[in-house]
C-alpha atoms as a PDB file:
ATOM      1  CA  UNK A   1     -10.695 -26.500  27.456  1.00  0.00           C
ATOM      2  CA  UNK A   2      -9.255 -28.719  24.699  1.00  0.00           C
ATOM      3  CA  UNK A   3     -11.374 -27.949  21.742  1.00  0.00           C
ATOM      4  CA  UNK A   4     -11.228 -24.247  22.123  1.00  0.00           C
ATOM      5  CA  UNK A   5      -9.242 -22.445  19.650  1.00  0.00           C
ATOM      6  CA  UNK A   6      -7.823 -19.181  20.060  1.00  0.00           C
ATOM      7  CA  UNK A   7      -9.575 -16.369  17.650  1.00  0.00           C
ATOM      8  CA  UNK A   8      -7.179 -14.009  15.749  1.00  0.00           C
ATOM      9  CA  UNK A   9      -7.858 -10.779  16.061  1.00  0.00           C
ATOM     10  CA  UNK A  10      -9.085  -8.913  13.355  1.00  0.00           C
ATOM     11  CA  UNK A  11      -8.324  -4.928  12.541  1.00  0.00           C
ATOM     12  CA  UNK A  12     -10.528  -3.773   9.740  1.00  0.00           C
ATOM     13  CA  UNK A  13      -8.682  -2.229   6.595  1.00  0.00           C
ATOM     14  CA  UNK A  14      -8.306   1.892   6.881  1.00  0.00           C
ATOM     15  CA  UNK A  15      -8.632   1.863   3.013  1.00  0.00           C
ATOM     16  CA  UNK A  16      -4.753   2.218   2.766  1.00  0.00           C
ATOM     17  CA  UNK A  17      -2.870  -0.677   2.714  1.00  0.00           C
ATOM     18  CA  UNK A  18       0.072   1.189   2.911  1.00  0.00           C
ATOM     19  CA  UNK A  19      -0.905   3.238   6.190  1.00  0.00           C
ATOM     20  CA  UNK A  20      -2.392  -0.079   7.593  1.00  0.00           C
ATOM     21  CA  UNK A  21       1.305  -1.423   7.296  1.00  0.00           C
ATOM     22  CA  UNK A  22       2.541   2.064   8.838  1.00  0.00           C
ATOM     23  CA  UNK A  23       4.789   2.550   6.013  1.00  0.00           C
ATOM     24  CA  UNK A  24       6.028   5.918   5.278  1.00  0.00           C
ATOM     25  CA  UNK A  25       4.540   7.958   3.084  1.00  0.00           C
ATOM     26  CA  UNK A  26       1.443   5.671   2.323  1.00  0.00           C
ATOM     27  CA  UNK A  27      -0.897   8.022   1.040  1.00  0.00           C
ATOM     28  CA  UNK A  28       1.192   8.978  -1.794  1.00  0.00           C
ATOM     29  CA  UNK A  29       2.356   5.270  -2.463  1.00  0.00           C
ATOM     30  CA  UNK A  30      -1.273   4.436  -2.756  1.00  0.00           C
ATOM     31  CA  UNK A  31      -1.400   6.918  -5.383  1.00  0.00           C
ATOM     32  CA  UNK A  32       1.166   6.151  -7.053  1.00  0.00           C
ATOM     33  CA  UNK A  33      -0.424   2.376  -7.150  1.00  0.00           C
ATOM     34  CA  UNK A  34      -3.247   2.930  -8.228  1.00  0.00           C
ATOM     35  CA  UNK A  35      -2.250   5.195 -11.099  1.00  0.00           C
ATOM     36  CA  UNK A  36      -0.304   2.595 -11.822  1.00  0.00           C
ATOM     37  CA  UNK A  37      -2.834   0.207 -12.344  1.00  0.00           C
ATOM     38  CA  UNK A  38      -4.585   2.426 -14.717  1.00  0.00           C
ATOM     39  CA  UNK A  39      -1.892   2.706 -16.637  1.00  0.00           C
ATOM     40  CA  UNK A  40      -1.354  -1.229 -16.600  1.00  0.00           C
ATOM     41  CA  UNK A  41      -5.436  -1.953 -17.314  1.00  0.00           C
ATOM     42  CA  UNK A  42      -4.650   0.602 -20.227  1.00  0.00           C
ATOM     43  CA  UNK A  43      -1.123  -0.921 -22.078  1.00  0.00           C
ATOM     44  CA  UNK A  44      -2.827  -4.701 -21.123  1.00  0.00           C
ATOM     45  CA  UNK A  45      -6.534  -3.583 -22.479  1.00  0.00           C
ATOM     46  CA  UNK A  46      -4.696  -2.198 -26.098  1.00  0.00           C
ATOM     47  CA  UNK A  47      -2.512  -5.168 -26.402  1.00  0.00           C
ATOM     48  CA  UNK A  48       0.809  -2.678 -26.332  1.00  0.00           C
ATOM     49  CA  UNK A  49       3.962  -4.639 -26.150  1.00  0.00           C
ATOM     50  CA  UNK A  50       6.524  -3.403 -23.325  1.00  0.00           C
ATOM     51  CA  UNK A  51       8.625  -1.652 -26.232  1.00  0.00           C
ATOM     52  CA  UNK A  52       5.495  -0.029 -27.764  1.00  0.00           C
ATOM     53  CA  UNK A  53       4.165   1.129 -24.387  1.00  0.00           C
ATOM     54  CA  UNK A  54       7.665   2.563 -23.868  1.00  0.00           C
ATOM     55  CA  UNK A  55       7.967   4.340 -27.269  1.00  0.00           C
ATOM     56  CA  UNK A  56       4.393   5.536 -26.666  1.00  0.00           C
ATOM     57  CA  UNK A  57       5.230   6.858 -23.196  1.00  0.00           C
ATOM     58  CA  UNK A  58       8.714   8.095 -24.678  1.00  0.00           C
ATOM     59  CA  UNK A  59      10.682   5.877 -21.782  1.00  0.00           C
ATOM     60  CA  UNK A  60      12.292   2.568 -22.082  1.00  0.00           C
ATOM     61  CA  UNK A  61      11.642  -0.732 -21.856  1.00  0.00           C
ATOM     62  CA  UNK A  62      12.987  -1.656 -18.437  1.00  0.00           C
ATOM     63  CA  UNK A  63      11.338   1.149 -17.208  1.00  0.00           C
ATOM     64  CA  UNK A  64       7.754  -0.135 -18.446  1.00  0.00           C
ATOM     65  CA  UNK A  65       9.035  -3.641 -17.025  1.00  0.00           C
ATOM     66  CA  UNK A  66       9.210  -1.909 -13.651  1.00  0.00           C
ATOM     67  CA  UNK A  67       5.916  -0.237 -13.897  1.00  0.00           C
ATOM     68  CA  UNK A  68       4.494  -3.775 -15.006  1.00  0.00           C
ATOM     69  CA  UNK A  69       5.662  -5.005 -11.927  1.00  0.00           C
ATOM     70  CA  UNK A  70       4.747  -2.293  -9.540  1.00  0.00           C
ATOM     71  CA  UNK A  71       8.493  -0.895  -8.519  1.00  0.00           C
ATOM     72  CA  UNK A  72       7.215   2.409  -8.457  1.00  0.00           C
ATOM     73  CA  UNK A  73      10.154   4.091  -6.450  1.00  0.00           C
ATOM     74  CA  UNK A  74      11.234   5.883  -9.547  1.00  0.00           C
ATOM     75  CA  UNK A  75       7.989   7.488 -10.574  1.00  0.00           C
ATOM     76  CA  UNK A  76       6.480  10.400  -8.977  1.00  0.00           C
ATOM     77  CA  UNK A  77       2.704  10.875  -8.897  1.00  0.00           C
ATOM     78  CA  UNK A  78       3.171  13.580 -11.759  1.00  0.00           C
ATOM     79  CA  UNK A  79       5.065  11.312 -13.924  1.00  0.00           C
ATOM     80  CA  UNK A  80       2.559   8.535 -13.623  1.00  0.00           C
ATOM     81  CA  UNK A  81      -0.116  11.309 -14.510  1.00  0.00           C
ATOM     82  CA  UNK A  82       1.709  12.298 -17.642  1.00  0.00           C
ATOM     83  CA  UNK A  83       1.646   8.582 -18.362  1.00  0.00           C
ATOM     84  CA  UNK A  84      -1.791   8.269 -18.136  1.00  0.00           C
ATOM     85  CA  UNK A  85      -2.541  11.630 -20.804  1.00  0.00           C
ATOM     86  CA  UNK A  86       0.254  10.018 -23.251  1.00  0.00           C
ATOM     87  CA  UNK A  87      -2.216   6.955 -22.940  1.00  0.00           C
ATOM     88  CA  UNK A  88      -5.285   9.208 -24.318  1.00  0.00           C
ATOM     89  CA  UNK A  89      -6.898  10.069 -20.532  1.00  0.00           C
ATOM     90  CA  UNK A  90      -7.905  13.055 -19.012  1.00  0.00           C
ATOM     91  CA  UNK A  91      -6.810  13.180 -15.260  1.00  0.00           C
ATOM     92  CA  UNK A  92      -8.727  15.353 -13.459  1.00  0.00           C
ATOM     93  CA  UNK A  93      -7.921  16.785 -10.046  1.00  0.00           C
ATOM     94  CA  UNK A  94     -10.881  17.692  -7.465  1.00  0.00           C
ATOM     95  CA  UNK A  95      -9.510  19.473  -4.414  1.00  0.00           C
ATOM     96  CA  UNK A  96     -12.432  19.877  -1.694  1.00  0.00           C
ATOM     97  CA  UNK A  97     -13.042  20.537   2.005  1.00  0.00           C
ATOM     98  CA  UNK A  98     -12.716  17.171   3.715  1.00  0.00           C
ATOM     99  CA  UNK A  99     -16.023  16.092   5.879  1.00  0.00           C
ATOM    100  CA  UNK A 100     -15.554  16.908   9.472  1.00  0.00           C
ATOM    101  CA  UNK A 101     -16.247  13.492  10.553  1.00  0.00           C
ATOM    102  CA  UNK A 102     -13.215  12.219   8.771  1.00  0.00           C
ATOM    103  CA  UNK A 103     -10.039  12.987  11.302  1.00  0.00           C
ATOM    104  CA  UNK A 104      -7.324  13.823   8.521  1.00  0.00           C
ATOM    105  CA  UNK A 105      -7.397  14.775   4.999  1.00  0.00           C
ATOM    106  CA  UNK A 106      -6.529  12.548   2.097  1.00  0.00           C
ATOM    107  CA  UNK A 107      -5.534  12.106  -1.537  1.00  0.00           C
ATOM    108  CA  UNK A 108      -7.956   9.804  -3.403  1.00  0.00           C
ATOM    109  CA  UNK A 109      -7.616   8.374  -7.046  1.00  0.00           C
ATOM    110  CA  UNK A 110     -10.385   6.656  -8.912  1.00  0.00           C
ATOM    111  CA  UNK A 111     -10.232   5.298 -12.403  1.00  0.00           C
ATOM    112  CA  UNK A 112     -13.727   5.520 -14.471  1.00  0.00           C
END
């Protein structure tokens, strides 16, 4: 059969790109991403320079460089939440029984 092409085989997305790639700690690298890109939206959406973003968030430049670029190793979730109230947001924390049709628990950020 000369024509016929194999088909690659497709795994849908758990939601986590991180836990898809079985990478340690994904849930709270997702979080950390995606507070991160809240924080980005913000400093691009107001026009801040990396050194007024950095005096705003009272950290320096190279450090708002990394956050630019998503090298988030140096952050932790609480940090990047600080961040985020320095930047005039409220964070808001739900915690809630998780549906028994869902197998594990997990941490979930949204941005409004």
């Amino acid at each position: 059969m000369a024509g016929r092409r194999n088909k690659p085989e497709i795994t849908p997305s758990s939601g986590n790109v991180f836990a898809d790639l079985r990478l340690p700690n994904a849930e709270e690298k997702q979080t950390k991403a995606r507070l991160a890109v809240a924080i980005n939206q913000i400093i691009t959406g107001q026009q801040l320079s990396q050194m007024a973003a950095a005096r705003r968030l009272k950290i320096n430049q190279p450090k708002i460089s990394a956050l630019a670029n998503y090298r988030l190793e140096g952050f932790s979730v609480e940090r990047l939440m600080h961040f985020l109230t320095a930047l005039d947001r409220d964070v808001e924390i739900v915690i809630r029984r998780k549906p028994r049709s869902r197998k594990g628990a997990r941490i979930l950020v949204t941005a409004a």
